[in-house]
Protein backbone atom coordinates (compact mmCIF):
# COMPACT_ATOMS: atom_id res chain seq x y z
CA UNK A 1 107.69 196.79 83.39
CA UNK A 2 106.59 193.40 84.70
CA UNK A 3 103.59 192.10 85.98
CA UNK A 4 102.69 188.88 87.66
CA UNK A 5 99.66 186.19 87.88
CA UNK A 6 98.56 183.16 89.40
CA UNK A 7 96.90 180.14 88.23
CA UNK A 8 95.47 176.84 89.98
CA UNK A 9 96.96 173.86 87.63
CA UNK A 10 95.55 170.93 88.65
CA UNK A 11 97.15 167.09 87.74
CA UNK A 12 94.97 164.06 86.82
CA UNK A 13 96.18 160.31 86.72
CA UNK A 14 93.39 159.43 83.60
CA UNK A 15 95.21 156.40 82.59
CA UNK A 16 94.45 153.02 84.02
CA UNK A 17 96.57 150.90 85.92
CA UNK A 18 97.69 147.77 83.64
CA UNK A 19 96.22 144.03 85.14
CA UNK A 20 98.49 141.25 84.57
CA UNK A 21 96.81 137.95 85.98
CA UNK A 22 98.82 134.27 86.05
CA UNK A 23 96.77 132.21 83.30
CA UNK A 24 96.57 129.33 85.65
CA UNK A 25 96.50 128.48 89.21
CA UNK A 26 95.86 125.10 91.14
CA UNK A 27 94.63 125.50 94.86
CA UNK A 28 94.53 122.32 97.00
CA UNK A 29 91.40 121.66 99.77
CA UNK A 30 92.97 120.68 102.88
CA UNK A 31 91.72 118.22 105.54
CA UNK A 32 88.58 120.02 106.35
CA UNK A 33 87.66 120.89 102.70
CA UNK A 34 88.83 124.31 102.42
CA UNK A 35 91.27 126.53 100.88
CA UNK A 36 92.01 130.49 100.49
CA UNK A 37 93.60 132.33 97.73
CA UNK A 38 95.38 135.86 98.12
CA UNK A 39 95.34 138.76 95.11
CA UNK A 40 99.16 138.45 95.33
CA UNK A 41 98.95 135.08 94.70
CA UNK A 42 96.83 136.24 91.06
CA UNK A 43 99.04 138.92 90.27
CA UNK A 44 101.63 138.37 87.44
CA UNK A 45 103.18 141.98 87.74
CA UNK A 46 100.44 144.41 87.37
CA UNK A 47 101.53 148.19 87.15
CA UNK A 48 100.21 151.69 87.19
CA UNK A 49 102.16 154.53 85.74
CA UNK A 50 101.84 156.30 88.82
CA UNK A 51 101.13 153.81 92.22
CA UNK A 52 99.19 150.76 92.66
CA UNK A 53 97.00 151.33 95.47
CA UNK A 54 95.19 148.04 95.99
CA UNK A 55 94.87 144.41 94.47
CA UNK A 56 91.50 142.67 95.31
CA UNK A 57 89.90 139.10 93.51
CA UNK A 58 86.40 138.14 93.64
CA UNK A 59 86.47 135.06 95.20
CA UNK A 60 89.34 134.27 98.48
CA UNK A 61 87.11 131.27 99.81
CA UNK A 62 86.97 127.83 98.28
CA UNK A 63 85.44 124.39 99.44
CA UNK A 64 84.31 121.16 98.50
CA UNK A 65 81.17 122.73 95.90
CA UNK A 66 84.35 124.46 93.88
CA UNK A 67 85.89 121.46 92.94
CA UNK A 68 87.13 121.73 89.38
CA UNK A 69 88.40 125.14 86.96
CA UNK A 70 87.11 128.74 88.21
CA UNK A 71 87.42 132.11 87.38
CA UNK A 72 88.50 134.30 89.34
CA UNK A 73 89.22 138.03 88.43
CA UNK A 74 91.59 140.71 89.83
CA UNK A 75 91.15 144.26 90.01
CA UNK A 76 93.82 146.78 90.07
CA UNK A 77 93.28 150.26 91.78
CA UNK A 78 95.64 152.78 90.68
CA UNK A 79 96.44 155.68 93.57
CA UNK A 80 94.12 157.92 91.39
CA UNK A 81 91.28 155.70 91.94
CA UNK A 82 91.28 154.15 88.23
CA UNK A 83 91.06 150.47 88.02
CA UNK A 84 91.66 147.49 85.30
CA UNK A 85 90.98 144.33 85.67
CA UNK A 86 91.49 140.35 84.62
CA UNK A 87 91.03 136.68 85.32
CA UNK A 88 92.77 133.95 85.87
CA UNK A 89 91.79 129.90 85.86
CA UNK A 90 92.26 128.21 89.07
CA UNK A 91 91.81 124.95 89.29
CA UNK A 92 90.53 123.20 92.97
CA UNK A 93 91.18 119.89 93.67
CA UNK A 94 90.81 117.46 96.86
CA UNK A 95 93.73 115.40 97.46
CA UNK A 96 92.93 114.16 101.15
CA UNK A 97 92.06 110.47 101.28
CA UNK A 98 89.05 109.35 102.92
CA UNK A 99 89.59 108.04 106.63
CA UNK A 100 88.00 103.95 106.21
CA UNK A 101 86.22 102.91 109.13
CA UNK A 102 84.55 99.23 109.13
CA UNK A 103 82.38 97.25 111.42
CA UNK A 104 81.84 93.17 111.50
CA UNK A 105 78.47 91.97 110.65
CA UNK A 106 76.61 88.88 110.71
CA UNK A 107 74.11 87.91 107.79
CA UNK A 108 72.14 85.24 106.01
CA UNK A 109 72.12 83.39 102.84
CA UNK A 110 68.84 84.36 100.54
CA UNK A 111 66.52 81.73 99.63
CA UNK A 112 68.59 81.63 96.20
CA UNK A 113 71.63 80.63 98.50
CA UNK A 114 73.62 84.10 97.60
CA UNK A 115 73.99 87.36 99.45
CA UNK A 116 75.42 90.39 97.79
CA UNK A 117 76.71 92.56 99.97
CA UNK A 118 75.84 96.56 100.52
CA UNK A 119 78.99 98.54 101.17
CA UNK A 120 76.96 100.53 103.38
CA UNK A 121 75.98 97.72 106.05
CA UNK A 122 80.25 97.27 105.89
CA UNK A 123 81.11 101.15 106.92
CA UNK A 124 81.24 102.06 110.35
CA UNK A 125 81.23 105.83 109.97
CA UNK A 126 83.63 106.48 107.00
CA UNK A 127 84.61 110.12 106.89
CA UNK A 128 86.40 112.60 104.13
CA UNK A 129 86.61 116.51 104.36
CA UNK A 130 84.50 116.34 100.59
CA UNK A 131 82.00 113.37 101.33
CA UNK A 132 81.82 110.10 100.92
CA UNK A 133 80.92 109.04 97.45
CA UNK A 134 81.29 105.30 97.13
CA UNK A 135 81.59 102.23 99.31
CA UNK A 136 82.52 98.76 97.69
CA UNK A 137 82.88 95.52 99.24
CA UNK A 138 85.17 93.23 98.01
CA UNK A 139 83.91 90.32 97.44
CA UNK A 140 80.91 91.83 96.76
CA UNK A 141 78.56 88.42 97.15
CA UNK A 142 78.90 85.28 99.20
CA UNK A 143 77.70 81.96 98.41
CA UNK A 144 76.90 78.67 99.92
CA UNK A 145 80.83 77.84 100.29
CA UNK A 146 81.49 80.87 102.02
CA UNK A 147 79.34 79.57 105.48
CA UNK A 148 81.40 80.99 108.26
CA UNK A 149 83.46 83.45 109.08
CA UNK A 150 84.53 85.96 105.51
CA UNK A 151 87.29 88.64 105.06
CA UNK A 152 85.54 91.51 103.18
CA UNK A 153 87.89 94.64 102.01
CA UNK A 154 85.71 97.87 101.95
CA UNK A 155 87.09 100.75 99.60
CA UNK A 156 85.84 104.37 100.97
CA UNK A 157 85.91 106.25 98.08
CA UNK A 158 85.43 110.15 97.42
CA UNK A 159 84.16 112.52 94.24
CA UNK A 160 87.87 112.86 93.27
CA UNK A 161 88.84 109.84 93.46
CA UNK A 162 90.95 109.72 96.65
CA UNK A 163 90.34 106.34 98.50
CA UNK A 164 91.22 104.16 101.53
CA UNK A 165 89.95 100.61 102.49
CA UNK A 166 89.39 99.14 106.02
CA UNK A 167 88.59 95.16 106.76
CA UNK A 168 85.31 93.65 107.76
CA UNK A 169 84.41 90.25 109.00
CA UNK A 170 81.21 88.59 107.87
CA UNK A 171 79.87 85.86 109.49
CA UNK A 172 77.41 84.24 107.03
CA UNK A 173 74.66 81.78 107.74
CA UNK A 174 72.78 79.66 105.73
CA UNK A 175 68.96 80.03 108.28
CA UNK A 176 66.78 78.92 105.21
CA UNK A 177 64.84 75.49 105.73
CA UNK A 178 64.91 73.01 103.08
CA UNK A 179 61.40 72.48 100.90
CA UNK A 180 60.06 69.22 100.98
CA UNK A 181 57.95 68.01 98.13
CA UNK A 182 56.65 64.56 98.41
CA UNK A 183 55.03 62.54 95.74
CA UNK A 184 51.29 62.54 96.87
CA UNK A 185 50.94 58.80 96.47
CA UNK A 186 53.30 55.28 96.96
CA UNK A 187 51.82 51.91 96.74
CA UNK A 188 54.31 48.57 97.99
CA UNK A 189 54.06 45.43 96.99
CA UNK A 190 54.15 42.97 99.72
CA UNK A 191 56.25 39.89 98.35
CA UNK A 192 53.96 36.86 99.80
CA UNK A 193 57.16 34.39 99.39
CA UNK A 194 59.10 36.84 102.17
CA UNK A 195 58.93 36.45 105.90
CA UNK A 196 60.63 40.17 106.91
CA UNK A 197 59.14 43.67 105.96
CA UNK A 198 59.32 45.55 102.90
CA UNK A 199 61.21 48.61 102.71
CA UNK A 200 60.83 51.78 101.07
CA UNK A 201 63.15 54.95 101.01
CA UNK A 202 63.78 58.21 101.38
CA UNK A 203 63.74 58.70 97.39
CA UNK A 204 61.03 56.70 96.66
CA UNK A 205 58.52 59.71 98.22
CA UNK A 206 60.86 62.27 97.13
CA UNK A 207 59.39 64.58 94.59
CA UNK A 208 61.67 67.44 93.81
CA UNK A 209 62.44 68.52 97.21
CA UNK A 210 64.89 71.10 97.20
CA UNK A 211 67.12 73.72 99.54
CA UNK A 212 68.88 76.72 98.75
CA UNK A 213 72.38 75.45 100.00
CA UNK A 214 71.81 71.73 97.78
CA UNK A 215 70.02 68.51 100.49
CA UNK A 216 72.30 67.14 102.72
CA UNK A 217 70.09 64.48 103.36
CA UNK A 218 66.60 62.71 102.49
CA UNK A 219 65.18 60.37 105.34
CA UNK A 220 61.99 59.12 106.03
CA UNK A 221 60.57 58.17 109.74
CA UNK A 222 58.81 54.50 108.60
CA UNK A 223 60.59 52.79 105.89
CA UNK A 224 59.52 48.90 106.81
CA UNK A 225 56.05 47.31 106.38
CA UNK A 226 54.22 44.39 106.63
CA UNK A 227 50.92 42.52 106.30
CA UNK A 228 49.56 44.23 109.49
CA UNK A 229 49.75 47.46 107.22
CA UNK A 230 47.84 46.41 104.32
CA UNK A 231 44.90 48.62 104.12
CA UNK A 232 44.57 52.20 104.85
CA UNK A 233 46.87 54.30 103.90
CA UNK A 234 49.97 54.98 105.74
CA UNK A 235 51.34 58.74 106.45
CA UNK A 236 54.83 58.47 106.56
């Protein structure tokens, strides 16, 4: 004799599905400072004894405030719903230069006959997907023997190092006047033997003027007396 039965059996996936991450990834910015990353691109073979249902990272977005090593983990859903996990480094970098954009100027000498020049008064609207970080001229200062017209280079540089330079033209001018210091007080002999003035110069009433550019040249507007100008001082 026989008899029969039925039971309800039912079949669990308990095991997790295995993670397998690539130790080390480097991600490029592009042009406009960003970059995306894919969970396939993470995955190094991960595996479930049954199916892998879905791969998913953390982070698929990167920009310019990434720069450098992150982490970045992937989890692996199994069909059964069970998951694992791991990370991987990637490393974001910016290789886009910057785009150099110059404008001329004009400018003046300081009263110590130099001007050092600010990258900044150079640029012309300088532009990189990550920022601009630096600007410097080169030369950076001007002197006295640069009066005229000056070839400046300007390097645009960025965070990462990335540059480009542009040309700008200075025109430099020396608009400083010349101080004039005078000795307070000159007394001339009159020779009684001589029939013609006597003369005094430029350097005679010159006390230590001075100019930031060096004196071209001292003068004076009376330099010749006579008897008729014995007396009362003269103001020359």
């Amino acid at each position: 004799n026989t008899d029969t039965c039925t039971a309800a059996i039912t079949v669990e996936d308990l095991v997790p599905p295995t993670a397998s991450c690539e130790p080390m990834l480097a991600l490029e910015l592009d042009p406009s400072g960003q970059a995306s990353l894919s969970a396939a691109e993470v995955d190094a073979g991960s595996f479930d004894n049954c199916t892998v249902a879905d791969l998913s990272i953390d982070q698929t977005e990167f920009s310019c405030t990434d720069l450098g090593m992150q982490t970045v983990e992937l989890t692996v859903t199994g069909n059964s719903g069970n998951t694992s996990a791991c990370t991987t480094n990637v490393q974001i970098t910016d290789v886009s230069k910057p785009f150099a954009l110059c404008q001329d100027i004009e400018a003046d000498l300081g009263p110590d006959g130099t001007l050092t020049l600010d990258g900044s008064s150079l640029d012309g609207g300088s532009l990189d997907n990550c920022g601009v970080a630096t600007l410097t001229p080169n030369p950076s200062q001007l002197t006295c023997s640069d009066i005229g017209f000056n070839t400046v280079i300007l390097t645009v540089a960025d965070a990462s190092g990335n540059f480009s330079t542009c040309v700008s033209s200075v025109s430099l001018a020396d608009n400083t006047p010349p101080t004039a210091v005078c000795v307070p007080a000159f007394t001339i002999q009159i020779d009684p033997e001589s029939e013609g003035p006597s003369f005094i110069s430029a350097t005679d009433l010159d006390s230590g003027s001075f100019d930031n550019c060096g004196i071209a040249q001292l003068s004076v507007d009376l330099f010749a007396f006579t008897c008729s100008d014995i007396g009362a001082p003269t103001p020359v």
